[in-house]
Every structure is written in C-alpha cells, then in structure tokens.
N, C-alpha and C. Protein backbone atom coordinates (compact mmCIF):
# COMPACT_ATOMS: atom_id res chain seq x y z
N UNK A 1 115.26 75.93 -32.16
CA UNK A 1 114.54 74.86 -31.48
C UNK A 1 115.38 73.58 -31.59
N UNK A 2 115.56 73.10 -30.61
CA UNK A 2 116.38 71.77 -30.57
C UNK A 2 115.64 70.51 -30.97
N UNK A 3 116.35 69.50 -31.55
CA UNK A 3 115.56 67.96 -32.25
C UNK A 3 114.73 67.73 -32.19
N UNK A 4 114.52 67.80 -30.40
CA UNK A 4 113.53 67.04 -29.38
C UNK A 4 112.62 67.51 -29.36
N UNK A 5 112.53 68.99 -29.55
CA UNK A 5 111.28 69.65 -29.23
C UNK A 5 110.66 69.13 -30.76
N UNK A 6 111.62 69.66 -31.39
CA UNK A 6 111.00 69.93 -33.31
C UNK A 6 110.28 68.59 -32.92
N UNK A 7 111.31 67.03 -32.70
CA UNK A 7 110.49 65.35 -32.66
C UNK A 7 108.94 65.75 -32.12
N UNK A 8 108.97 66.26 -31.38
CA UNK A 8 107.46 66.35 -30.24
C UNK A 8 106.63 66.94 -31.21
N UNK A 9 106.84 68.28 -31.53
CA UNK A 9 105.87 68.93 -32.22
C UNK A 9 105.70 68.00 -33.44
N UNK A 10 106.18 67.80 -33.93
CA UNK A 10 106.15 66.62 -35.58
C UNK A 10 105.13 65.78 -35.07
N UNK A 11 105.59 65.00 -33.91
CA UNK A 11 104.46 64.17 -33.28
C UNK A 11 103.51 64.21 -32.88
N UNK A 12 103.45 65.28 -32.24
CA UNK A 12 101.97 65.69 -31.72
C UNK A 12 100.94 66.21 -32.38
N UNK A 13 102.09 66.96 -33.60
CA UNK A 13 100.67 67.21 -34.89
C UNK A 13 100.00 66.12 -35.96
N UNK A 14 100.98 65.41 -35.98
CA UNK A 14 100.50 64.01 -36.68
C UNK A 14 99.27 63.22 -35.83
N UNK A 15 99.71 63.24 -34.33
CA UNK A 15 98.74 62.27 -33.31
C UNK A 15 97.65 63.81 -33.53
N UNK A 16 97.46 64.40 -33.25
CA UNK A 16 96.36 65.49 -33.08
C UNK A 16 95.56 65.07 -34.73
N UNK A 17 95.69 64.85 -35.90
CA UNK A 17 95.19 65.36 -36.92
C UNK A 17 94.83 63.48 -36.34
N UNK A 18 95.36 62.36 -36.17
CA UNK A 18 94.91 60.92 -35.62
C UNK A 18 94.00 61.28 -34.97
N UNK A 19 94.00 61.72 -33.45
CA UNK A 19 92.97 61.90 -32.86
C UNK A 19 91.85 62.32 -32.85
N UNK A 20 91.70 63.32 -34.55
CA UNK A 20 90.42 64.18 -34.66
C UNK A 20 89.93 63.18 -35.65
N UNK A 21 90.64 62.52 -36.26
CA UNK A 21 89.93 60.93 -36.85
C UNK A 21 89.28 60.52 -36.34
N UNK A 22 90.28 60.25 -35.17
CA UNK A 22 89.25 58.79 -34.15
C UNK A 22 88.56 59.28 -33.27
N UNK A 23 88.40 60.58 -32.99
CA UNK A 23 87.20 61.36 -32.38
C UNK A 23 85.52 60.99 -33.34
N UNK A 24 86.10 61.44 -34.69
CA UNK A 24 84.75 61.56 -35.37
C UNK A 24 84.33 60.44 -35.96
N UNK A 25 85.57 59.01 -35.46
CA UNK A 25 85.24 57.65 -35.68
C UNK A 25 84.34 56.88 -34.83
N UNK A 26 84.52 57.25 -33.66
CA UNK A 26 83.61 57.06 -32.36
C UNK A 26 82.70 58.01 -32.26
N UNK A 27 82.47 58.78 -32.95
CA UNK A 27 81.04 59.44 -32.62
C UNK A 27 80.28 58.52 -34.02
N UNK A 28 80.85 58.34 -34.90
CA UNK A 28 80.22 57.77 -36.19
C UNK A 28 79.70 55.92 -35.63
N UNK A 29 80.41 55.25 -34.87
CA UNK A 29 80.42 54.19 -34.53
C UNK A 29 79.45 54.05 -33.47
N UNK A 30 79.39 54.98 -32.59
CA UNK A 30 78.66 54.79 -31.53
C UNK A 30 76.92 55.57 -31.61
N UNK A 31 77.27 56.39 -32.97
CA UNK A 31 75.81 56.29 -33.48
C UNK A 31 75.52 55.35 -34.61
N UNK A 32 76.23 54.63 -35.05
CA UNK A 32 75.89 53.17 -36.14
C UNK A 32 75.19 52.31 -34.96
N UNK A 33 76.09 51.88 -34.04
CA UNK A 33 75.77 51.04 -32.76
C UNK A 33 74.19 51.45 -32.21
N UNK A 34 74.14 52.35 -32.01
CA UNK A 34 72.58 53.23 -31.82
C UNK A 34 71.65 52.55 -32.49
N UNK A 35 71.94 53.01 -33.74
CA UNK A 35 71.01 52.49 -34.67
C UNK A 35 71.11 51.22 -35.11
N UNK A 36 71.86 50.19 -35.19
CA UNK A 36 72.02 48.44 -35.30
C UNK A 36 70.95 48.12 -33.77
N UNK A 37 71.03 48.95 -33.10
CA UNK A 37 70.71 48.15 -31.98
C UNK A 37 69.03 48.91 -31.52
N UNK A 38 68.67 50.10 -32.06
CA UNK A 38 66.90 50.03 -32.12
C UNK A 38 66.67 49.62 -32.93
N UNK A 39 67.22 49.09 -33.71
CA UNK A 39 66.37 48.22 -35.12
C UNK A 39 66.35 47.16 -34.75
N UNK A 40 67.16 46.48 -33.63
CA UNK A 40 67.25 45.15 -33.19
C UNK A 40 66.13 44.68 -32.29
N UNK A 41 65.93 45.70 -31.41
CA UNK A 41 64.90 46.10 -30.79
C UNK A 41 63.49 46.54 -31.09
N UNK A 42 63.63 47.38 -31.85
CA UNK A 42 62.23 47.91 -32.69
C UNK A 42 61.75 46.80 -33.29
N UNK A 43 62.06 45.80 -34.50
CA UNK A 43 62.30 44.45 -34.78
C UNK A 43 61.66 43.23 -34.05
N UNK A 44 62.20 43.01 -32.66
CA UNK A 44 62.00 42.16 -31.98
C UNK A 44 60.57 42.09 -31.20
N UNK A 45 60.96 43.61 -30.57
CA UNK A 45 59.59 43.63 -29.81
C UNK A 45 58.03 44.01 -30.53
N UNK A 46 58.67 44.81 -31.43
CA UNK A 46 57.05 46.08 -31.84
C UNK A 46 56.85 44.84 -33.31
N UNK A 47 57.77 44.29 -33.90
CA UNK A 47 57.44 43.68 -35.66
C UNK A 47 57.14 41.92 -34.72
N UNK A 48 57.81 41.61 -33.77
CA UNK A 48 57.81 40.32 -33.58
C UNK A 48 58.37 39.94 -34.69
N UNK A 49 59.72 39.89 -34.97
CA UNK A 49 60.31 39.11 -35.78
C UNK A 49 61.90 39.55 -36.08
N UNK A 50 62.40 38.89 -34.98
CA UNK A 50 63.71 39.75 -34.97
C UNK A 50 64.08 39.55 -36.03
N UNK A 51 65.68 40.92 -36.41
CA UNK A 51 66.46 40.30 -37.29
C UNK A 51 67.59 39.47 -37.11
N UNK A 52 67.96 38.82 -37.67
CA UNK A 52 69.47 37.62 -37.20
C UNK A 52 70.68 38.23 -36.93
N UNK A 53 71.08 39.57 -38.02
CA UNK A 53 72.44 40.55 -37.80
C UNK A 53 72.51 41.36 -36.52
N UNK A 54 71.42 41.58 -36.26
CA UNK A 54 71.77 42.67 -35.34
C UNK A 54 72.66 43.08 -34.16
N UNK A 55 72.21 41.20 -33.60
CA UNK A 55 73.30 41.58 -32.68
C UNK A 55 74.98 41.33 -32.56
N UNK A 56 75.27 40.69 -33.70
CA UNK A 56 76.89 40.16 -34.13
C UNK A 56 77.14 41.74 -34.74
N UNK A 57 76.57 42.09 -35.35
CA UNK A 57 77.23 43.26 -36.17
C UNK A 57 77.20 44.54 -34.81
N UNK A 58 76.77 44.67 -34.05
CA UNK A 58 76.54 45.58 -33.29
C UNK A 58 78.40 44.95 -32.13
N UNK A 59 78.05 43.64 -31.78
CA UNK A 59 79.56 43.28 -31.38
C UNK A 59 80.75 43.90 -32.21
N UNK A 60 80.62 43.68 -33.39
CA UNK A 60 82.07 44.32 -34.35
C UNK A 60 81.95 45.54 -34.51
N UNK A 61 81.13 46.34 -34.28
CA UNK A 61 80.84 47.85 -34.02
C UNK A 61 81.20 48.19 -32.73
N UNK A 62 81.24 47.45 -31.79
CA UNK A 62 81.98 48.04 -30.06
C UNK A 62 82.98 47.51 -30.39
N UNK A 63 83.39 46.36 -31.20
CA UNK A 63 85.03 46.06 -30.77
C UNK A 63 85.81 47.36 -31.74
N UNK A 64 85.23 47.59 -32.87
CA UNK A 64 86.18 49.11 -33.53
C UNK A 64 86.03 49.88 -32.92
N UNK A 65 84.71 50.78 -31.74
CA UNK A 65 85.07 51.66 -30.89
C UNK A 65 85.67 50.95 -30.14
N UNK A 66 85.82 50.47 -29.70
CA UNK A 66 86.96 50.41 -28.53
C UNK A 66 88.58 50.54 -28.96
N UNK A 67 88.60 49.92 -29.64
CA UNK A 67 89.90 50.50 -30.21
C UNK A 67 90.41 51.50 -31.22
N UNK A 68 89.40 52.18 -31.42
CA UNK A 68 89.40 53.52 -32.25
C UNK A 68 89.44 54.36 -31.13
N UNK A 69 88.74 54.16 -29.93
CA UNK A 69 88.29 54.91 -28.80
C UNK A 69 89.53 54.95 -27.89
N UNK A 70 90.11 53.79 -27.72
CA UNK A 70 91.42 53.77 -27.04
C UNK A 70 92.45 54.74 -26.85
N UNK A 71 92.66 55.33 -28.06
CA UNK A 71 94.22 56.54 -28.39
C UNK A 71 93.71 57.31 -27.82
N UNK A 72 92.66 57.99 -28.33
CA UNK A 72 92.08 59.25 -27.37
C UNK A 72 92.37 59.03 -25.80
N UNK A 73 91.25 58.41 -25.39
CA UNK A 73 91.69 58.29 -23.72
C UNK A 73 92.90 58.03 -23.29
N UNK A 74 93.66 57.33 -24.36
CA UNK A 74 95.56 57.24 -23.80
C UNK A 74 95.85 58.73 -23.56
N UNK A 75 95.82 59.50 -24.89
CA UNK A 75 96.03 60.77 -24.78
C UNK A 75 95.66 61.60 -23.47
N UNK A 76 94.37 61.64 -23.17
CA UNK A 76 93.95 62.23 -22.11
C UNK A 76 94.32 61.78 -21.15
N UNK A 77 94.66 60.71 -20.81
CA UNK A 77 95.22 60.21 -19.57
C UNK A 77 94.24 59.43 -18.95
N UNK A 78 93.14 59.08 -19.57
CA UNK A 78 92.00 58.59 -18.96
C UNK A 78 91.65 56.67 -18.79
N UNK A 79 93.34 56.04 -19.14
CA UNK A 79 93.16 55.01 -19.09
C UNK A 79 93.68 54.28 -16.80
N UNK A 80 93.13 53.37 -16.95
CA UNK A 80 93.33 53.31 -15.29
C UNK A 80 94.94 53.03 -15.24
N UNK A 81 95.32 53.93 -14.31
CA UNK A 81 96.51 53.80 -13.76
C UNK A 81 96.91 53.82 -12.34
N UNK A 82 98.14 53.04 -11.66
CA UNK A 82 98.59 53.11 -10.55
C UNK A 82 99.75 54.11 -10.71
N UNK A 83 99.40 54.90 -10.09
CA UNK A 83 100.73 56.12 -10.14
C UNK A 83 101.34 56.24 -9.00
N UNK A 84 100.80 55.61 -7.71
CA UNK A 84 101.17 56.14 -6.44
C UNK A 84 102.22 56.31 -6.36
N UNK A 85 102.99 55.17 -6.60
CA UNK A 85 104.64 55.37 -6.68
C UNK A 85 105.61 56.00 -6.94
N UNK A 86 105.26 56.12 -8.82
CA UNK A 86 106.33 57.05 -9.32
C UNK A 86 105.83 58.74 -8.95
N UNK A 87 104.91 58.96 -8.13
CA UNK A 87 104.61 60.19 -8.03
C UNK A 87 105.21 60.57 -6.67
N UNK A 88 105.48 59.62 -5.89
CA UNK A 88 105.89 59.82 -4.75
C UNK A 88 107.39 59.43 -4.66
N UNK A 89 108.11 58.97 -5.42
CA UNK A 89 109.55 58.98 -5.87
C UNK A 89 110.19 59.87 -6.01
N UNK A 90 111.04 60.55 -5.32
CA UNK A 90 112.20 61.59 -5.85
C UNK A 90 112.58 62.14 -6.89
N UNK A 91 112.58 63.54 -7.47
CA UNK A 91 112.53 63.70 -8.79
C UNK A 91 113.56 62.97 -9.81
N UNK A 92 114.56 62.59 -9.55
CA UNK A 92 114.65 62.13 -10.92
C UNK A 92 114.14 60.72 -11.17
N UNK A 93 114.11 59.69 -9.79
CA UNK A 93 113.15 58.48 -9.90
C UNK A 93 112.14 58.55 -10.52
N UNK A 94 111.38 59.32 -10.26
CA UNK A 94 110.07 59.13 -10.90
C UNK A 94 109.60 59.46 -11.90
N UNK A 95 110.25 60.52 -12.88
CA UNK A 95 109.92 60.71 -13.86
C UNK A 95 110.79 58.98 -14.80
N UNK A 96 111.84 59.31 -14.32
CA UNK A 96 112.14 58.14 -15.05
C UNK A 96 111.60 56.75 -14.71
N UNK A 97 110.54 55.78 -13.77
CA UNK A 97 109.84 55.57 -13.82
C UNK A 97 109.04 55.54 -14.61
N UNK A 98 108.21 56.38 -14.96
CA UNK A 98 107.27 56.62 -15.87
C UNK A 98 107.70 56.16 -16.81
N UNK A 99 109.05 56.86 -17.61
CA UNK A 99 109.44 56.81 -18.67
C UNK A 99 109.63 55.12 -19.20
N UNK A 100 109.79 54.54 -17.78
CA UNK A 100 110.10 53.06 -17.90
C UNK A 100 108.94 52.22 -18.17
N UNK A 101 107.83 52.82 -17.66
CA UNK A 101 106.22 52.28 -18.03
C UNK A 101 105.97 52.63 -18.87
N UNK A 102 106.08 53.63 -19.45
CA UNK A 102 106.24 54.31 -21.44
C UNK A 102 106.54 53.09 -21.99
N UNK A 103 107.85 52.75 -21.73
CA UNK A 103 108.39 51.83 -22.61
C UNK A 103 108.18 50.99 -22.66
N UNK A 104 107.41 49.70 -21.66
CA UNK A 104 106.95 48.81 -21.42
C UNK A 104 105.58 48.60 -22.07
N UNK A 105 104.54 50.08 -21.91
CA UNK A 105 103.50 49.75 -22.70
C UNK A 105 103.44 50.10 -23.99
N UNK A 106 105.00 50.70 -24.64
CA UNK A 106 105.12 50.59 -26.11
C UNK A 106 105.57 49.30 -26.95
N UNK A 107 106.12 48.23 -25.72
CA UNK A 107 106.37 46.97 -26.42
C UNK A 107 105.33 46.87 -26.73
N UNK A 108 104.56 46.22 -25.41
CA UNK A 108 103.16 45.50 -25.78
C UNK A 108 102.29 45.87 -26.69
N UNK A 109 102.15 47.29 -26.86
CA UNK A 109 101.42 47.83 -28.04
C UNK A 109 102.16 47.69 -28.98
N UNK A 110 103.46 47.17 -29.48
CA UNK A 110 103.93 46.97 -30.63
C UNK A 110 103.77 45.05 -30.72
N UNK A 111 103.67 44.41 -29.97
CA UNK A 111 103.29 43.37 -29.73
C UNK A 111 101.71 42.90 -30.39
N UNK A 112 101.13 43.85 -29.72
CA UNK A 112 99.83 43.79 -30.33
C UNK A 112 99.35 44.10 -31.98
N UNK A 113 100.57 44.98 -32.35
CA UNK A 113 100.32 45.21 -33.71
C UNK A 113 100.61 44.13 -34.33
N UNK A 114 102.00 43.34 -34.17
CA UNK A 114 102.19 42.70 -35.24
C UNK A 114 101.43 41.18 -34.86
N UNK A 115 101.11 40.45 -33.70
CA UNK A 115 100.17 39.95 -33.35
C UNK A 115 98.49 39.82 -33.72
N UNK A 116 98.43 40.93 -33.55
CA UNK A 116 97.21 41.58 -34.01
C UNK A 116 97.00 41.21 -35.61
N UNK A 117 97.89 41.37 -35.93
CA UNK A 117 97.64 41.43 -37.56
C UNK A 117 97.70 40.32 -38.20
N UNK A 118 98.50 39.25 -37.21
CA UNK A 118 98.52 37.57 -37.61
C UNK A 118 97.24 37.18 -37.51
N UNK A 119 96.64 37.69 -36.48
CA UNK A 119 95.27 36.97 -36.17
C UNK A 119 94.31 37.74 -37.16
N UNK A 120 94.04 38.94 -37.84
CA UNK A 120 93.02 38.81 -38.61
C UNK A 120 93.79 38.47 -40.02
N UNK A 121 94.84 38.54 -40.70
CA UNK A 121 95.34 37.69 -41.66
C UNK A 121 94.85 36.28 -41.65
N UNK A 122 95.03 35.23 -40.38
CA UNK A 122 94.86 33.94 -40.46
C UNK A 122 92.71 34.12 -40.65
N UNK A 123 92.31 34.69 -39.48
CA UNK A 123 90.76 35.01 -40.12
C UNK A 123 90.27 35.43 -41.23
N UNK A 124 91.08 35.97 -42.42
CA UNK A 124 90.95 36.28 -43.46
C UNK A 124 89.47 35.29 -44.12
N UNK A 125 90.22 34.24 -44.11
CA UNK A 125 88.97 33.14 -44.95
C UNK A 125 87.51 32.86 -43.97
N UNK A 126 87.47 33.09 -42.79
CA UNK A 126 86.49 33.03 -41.87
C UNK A 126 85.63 34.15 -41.84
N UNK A 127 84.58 33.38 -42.40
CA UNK A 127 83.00 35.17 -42.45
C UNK A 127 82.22 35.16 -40.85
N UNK A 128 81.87 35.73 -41.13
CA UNK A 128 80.93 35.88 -39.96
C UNK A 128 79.19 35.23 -39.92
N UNK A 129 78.99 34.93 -39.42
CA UNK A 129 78.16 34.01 -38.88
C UNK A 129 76.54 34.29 -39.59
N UNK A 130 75.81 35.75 -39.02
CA UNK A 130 75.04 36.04 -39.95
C UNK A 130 75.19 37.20 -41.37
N UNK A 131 76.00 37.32 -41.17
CA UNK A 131 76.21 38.73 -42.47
C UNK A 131 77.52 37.91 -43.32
N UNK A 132 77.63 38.19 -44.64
CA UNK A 132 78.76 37.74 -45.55
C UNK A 132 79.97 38.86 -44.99
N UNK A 133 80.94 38.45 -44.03
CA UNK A 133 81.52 39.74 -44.03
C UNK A 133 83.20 38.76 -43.78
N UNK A 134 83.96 38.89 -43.86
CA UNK A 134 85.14 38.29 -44.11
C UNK A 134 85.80 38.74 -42.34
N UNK A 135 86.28 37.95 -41.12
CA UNK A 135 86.21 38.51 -39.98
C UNK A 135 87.77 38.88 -40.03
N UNK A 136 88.72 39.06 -41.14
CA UNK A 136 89.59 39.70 -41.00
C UNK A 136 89.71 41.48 -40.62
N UNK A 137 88.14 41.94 -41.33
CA UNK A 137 87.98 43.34 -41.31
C UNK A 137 87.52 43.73 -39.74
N UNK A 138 87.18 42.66 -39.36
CA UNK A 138 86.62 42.94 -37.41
C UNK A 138 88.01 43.03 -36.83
N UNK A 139 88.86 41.81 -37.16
CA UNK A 139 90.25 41.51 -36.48
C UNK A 139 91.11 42.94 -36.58
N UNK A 140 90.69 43.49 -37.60
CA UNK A 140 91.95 44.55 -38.12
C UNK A 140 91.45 45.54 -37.01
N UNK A 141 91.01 45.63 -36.38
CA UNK A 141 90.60 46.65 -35.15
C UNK A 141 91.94 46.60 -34.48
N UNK A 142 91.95 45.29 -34.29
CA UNK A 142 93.75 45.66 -33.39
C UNK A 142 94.62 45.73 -33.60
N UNK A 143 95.22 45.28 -34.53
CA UNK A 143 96.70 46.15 -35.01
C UNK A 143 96.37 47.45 -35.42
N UNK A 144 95.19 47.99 -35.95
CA UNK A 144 94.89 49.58 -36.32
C UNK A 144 94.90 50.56 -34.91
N UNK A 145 94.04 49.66 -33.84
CA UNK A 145 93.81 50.59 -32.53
C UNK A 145 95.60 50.82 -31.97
N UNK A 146 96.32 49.14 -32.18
CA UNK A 146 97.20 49.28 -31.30
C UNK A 146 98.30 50.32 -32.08
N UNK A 147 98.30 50.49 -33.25
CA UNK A 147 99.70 51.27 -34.04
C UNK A 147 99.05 52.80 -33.47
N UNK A 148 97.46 53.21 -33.31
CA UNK A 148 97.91 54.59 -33.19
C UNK A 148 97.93 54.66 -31.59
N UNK A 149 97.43 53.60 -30.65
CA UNK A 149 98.22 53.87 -29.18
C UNK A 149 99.48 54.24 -29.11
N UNK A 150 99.90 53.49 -30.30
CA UNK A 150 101.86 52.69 -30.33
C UNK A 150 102.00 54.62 -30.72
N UNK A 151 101.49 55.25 -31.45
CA UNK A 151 101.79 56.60 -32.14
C UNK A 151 101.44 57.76 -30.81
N UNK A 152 100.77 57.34 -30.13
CA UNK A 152 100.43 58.10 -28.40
C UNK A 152 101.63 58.05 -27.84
N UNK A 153 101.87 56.81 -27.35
CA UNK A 153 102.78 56.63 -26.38
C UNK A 153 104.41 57.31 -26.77
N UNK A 154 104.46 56.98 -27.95
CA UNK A 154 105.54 57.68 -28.42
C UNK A 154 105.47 59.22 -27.88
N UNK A 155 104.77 59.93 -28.39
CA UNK A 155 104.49 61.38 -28.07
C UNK A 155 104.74 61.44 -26.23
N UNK A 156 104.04 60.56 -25.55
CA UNK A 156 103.87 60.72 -24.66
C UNK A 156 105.55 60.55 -23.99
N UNK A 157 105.92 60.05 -24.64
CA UNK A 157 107.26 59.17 -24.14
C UNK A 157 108.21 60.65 -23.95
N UNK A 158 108.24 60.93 -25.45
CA UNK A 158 108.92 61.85 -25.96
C UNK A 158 108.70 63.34 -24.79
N UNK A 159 107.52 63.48 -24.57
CA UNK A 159 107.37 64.68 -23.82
C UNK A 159 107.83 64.48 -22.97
N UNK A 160 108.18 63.49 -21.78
CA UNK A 160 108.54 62.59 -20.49
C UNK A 160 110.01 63.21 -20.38
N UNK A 161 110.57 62.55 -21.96
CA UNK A 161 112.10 62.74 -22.39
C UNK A 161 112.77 64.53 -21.81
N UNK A 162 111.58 64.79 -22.54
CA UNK A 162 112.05 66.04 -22.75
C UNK A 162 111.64 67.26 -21.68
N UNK A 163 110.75 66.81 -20.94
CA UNK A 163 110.93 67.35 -19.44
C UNK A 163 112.13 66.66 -18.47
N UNK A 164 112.24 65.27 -18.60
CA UNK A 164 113.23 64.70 -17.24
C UNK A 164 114.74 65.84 -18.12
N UNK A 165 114.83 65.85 -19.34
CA UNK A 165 116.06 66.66 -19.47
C UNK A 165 116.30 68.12 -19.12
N UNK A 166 115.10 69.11 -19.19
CA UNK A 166 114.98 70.01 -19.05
C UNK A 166 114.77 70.47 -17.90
N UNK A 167 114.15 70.01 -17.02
CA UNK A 167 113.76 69.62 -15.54
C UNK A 167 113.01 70.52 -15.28
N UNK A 168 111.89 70.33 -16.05
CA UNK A 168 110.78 71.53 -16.05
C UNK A 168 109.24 71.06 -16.89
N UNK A 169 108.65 71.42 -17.25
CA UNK A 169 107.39 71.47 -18.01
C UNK A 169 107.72 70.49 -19.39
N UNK A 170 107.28 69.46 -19.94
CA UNK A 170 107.40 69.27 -21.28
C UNK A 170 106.82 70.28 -22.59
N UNK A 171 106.93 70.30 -23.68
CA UNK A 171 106.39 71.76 -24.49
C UNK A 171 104.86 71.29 -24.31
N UNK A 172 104.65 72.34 -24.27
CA UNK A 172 102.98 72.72 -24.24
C UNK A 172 102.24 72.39 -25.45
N UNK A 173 100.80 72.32 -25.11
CA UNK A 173 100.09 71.28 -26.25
C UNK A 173 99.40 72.64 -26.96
N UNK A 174 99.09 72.51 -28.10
CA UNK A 174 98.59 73.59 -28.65
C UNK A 174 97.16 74.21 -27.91
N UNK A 175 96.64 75.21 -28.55
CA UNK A 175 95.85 76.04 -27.89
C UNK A 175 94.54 74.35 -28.15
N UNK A 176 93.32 74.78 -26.91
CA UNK A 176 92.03 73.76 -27.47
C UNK A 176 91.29 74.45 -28.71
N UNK A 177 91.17 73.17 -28.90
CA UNK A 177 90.42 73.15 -30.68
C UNK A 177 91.57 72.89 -31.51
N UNK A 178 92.62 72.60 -31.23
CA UNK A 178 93.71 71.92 -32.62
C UNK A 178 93.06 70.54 -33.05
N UNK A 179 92.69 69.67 -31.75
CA UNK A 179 92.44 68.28 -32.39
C UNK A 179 90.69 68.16 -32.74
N UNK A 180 90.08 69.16 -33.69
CA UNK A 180 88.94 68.64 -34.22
C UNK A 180 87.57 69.71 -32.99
N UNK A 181 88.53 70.39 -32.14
CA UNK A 181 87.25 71.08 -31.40
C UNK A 181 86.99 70.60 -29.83
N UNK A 182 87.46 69.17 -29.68
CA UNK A 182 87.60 68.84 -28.49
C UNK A 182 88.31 68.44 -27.06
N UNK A 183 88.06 68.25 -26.18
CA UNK A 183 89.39 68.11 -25.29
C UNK A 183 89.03 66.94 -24.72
C-alpha cells in the first residue's frame, strides 16, 4: 500500500472514531436543548413563573450543536455548495478545482481555530448573564468545532489527492456502521 493510501486510511479512522463522538454529542445536546427548553416552557406557561436560565443556556446548547454538528455534515457532504463549475470542467480542471476549494476552506478553518481560541481565552473572565458559568466554555465551541472540520477537510483533501493521481475512485470508505452505526 502506498503513503497516500496508508495517510487516508490513518485519517479516516481517526475522523470516523471523531465523528461517532460528535454523532452521540448532538444527539446528547439536542436532547439537553429539549429538555432546557420544556422546562422553560412548562415553567412559564403551566407554573406562571418563568425561570431566568432557560433561555441563555439553551443559546450555548445550539451554539455547541452547531459546531459539534458541523464535521459530520462536512463529511457527508451536506454543507451548501456551488459545484456547477468544477463539475462541468474537464477532468483534470476540476478535480483540481475542488482540490483548490479544499484548501481554501482549510485556511479558514485553521483561521478559525486559532481565532477562535483568542476569543474565548480573552472571554475567559466574562460569566454569563444568568447562570455562574465562565463564557470561555461557550466560546470554546469554535476552535473545537473548527479543528475537527480542519480534521474533515484534510481527509477530504487527501482522498481528492489521491483520486486526481490515480485517475479513478478515491479508496473506499469502510463498510456502514464503522462510524458509531450511522450514515
């Protein structure tokens, strides 16, 4: 097996055992969110007397799914894209294309990490409004979401690589059910 392939597989099992994380991070989050938010409700309407957390903490609960939620749909391909172009480009244009939008959205996602991480460092001393909670731990959503996009795109990159060289199929993803049962 040559480098490239061995690089891919290395990668893809590392992002696969990531992804079955942040699979069962967003199912955990988006039933916390559930429940922050009929208690907010149950509370308000049926007790007459809301509670004050409910709805800030339910905000820092969608901003970690969303960026827990992010890698996955990178993976799947399910983020919005304009493809018209490089799909309609001549084969070696267009794959390399792609490869060139790979790389572009691996700056920015490396951008975002170390960015990302200035801004909840400097929030460090700043709590949150009704709960004692320090808003560095909300902030850390994005350098965490963006390093394992940054750990997608790589893979993704890499497979790109290694089809435009081969001029054929990139290696195949393991059988379904490697990443946690789902697709």
């Amino acid at each position: 097996m040559d480098p490239v392939n061995r690089l891919i597989r290395t990668v893809g099992a590392f992002n696969r055992a990531l992804l079955a994380s942040c699979r069962w991070g967003v199912v955990l989050l988006v039933a916390t969110i559930t429940v922050i938010v009929a208690l907010g409700v149950f509370f308000r309407f049926v007790l007459n007397n809301s509670l004050p957390w409910t709805e800030e903490v339910a905000k820092f609960v969608m901003v970690w799914l969303a960026f827990i939620g992010a890698p996955v749909v990178l993976k799947e391909g399910g983020h919005i894209a304009i493809d018209v172009v490089p799909t309609r480009l001549p084969s070696p244009l267009g794959p390399l294309l792609m490869m060139l939008i790979q790389v572009i959205v691996m700056v920015v996602l490396g951008v975002l990490v170390f960015q990302g991480w200035a801004l909840a460092w400097n929030a460090l001393p700043q709590l949150a409004t009704t709960v004692d909670v320090s808003l560095f731990y909300i902030f850390l959503a994005v350098p965490i979401g963006s390093a394992l996009m940054l750990a997608v795109s790589l893979e993704l990159l890499l497979r790109q690589l290694a089809a435009l060289g081969s001029s054929g199929a990139p290696p195949s993803e393991p059988a379904s059910g490697a990443a946690g049962g789902w697709q």
